[in-house]
Every structure is written in C-alpha cells, then in structure tokens.
N, C-alpha and C. Protein backbone atom coordinates (compact mmCIF):
# COMPACT_ATOMS: atom_id res chain seq x y z
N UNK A 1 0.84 -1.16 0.00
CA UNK A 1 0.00 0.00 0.00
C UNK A 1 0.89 1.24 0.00
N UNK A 2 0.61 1.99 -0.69
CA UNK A 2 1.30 3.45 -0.78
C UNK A 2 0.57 4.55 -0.09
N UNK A 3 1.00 5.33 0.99
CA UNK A 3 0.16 6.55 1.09
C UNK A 3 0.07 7.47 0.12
N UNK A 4 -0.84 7.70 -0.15
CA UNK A 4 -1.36 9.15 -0.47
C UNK A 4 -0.93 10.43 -0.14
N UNK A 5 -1.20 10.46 1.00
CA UNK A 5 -0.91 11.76 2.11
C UNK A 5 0.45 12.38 2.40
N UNK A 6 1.45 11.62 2.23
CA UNK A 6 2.74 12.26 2.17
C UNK A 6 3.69 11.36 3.00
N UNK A 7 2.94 10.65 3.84
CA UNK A 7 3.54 9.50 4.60
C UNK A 7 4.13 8.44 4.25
N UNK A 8 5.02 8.21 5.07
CA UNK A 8 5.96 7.20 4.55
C UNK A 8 5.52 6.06 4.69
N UNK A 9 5.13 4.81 4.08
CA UNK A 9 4.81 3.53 4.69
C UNK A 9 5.55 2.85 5.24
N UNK A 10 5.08 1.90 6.19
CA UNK A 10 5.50 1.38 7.31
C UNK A 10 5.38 -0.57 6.82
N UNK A 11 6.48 -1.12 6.66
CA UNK A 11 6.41 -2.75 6.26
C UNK A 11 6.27 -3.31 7.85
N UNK A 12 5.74 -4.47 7.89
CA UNK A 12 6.64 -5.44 8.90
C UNK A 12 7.04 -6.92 8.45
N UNK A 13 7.58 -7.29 9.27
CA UNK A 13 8.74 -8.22 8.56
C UNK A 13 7.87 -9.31 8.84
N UNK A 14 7.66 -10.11 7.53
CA UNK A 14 6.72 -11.61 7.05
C UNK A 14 7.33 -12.88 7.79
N UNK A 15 9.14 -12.77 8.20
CA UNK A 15 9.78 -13.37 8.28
C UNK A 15 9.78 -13.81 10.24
N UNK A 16 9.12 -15.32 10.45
CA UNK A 16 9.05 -15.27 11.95
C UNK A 16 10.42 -15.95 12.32
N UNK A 17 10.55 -15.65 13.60
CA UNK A 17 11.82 -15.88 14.26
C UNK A 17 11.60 -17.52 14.32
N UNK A 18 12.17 -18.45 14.18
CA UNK A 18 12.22 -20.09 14.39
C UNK A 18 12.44 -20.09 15.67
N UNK A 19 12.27 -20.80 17.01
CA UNK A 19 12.41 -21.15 18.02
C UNK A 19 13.69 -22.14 17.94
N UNK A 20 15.00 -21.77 18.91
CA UNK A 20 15.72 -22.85 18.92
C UNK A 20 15.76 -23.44 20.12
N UNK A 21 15.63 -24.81 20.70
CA UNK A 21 15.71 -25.62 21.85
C UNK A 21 17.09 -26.27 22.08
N UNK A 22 17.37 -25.60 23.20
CA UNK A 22 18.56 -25.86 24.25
C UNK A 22 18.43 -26.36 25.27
N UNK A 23 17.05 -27.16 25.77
CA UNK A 23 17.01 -28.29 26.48
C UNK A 23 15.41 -28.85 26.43
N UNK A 24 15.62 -30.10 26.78
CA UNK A 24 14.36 -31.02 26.79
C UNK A 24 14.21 -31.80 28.09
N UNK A 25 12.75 -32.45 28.01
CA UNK A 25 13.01 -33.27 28.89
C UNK A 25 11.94 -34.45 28.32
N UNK A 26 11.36 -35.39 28.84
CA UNK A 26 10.38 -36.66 27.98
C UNK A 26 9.32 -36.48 28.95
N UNK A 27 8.25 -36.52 28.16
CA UNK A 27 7.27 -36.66 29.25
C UNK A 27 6.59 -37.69 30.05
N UNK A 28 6.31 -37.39 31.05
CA UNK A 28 6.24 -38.40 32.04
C UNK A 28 4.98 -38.46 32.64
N UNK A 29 4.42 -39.97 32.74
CA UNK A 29 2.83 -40.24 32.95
C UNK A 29 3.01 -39.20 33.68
N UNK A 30 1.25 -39.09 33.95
CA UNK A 30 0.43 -37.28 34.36
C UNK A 30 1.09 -36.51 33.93
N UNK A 31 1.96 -35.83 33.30
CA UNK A 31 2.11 -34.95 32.72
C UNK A 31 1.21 -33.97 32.29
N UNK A 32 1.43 -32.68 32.12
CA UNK A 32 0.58 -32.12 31.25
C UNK A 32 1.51 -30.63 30.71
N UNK A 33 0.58 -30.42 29.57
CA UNK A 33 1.62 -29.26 29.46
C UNK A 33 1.69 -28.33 30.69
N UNK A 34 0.89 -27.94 31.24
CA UNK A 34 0.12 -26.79 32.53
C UNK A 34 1.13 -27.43 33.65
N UNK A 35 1.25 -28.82 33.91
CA UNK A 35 2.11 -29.30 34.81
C UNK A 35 3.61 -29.11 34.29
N UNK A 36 4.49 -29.47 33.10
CA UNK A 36 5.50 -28.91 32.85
C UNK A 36 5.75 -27.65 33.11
N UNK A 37 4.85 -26.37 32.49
CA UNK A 37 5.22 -25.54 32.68
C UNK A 37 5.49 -24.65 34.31
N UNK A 38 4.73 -25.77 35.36
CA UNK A 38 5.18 -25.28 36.55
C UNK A 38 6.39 -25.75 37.26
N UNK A 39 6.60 -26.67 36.47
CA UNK A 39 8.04 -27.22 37.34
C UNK A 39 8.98 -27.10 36.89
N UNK A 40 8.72 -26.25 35.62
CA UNK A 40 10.03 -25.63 35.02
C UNK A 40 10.02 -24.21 34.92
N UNK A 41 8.93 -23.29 35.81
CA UNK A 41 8.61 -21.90 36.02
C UNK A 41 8.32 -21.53 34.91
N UNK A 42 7.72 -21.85 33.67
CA UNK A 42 7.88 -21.11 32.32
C UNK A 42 6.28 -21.09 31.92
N UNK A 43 6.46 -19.40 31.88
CA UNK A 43 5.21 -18.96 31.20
C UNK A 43 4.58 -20.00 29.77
N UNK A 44 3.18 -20.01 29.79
CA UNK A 44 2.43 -20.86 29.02
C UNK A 44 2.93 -20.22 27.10
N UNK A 45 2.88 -18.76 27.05
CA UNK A 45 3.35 -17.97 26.34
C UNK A 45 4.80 -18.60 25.81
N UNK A 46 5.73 -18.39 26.61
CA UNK A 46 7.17 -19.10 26.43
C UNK A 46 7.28 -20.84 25.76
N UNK A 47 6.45 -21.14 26.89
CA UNK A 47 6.28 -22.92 26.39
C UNK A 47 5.73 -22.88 24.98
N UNK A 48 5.01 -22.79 24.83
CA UNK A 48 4.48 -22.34 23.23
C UNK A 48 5.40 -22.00 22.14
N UNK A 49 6.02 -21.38 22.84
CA UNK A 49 6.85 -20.84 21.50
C UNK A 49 7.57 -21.19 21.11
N UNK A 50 8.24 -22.20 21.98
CA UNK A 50 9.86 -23.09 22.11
C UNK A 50 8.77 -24.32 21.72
N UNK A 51 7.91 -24.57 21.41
CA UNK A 51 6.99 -25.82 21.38
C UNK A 51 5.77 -26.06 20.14
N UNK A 52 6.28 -24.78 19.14
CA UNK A 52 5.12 -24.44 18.19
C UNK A 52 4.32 -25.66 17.55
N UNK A 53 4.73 -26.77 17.72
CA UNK A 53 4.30 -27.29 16.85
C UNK A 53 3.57 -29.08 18.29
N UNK A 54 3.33 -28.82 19.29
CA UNK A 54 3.30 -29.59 20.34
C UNK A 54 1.31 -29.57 20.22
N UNK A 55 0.94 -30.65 20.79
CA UNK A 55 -0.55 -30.57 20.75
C UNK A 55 -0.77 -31.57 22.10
N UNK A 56 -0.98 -30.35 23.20
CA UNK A 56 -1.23 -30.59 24.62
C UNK A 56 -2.27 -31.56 24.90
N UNK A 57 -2.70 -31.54 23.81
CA UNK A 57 -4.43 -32.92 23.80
C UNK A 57 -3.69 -33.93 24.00
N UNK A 58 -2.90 -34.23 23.20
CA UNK A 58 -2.30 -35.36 22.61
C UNK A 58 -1.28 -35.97 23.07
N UNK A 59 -0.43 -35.55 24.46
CA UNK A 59 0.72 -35.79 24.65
C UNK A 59 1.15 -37.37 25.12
N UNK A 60 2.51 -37.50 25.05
CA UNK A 60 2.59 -39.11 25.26
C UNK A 60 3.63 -39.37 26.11
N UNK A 61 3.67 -40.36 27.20
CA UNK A 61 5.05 -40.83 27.58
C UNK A 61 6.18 -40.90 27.03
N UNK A 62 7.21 -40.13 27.33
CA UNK A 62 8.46 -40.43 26.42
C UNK A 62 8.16 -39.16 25.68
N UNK A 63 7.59 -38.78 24.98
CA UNK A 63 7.63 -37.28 23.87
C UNK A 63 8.19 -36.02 24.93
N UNK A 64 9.34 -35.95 23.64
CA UNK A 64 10.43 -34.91 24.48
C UNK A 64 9.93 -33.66 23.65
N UNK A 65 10.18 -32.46 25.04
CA UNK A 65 9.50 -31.63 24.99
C UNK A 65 10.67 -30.55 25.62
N UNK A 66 10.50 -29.13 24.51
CA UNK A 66 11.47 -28.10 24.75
C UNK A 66 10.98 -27.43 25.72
N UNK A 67 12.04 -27.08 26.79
CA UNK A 67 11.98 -26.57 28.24
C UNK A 67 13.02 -25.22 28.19
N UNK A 68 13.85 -25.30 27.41
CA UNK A 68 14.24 -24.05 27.35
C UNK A 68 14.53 -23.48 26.09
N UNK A 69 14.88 -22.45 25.38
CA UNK A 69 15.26 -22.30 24.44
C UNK A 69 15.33 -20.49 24.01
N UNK A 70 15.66 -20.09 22.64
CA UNK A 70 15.36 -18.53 22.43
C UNK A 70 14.66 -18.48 21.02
C-alpha cells in the first residue's frame, strides 16, 4: 500500500523468528503441558513458542518436549 498523504509507509517483517531448543526433557505419565510448565517456572506464552508445533491434547510418555530455548 502506498500513502497518499505524504507519509511514509511502514512494512513489517513476514519473516518469523524459528524457536531454537537448548534443552528437553520426555514426558512423564500425568504430565501435562500446565504441569511442565510449573516445574520448570515457564510462562504458558514461552512454552508455546519453544513448542510451536506440540498438541497438549495429545501428549505421550516419552515425547520430548522443549523446556528451554530462544
């Protein structure tokens, strides 16, 4: 889109940051995501993001799961 008005346009970048994981751990009967994220202090927000592709319905014994990362 071009302004009209004299203004400069404003892009933002299409390009998302990839999550990289620098530690894991496997999950372990009762688990849950809500339970990981308290025993590893990490916002639900954070877990997510280091985890984009994780489906909390679904989780399984043994499925290793990123606990830390940037």
């Amino acid at each position: 889109m071009i302004p009209t008005d004299g203004a400069k346009a404003t892009y933002r970048s299409l390009v998302q940051r990839i999550p990289v994981c620098t530690s894991v751990v496997g999950v372990q009967t009762g688990d849950s995501c809500f339970s990981i994220t308290q025993r590893f202090k990490l916002s639900l927000g954070f877990f997510g993001y280091i985890n984009p592709n994780l489906n909390c319905k679904k989780l399984f014994v043994g499925e290793w799961i990123c606990i830390d990362g940037n």
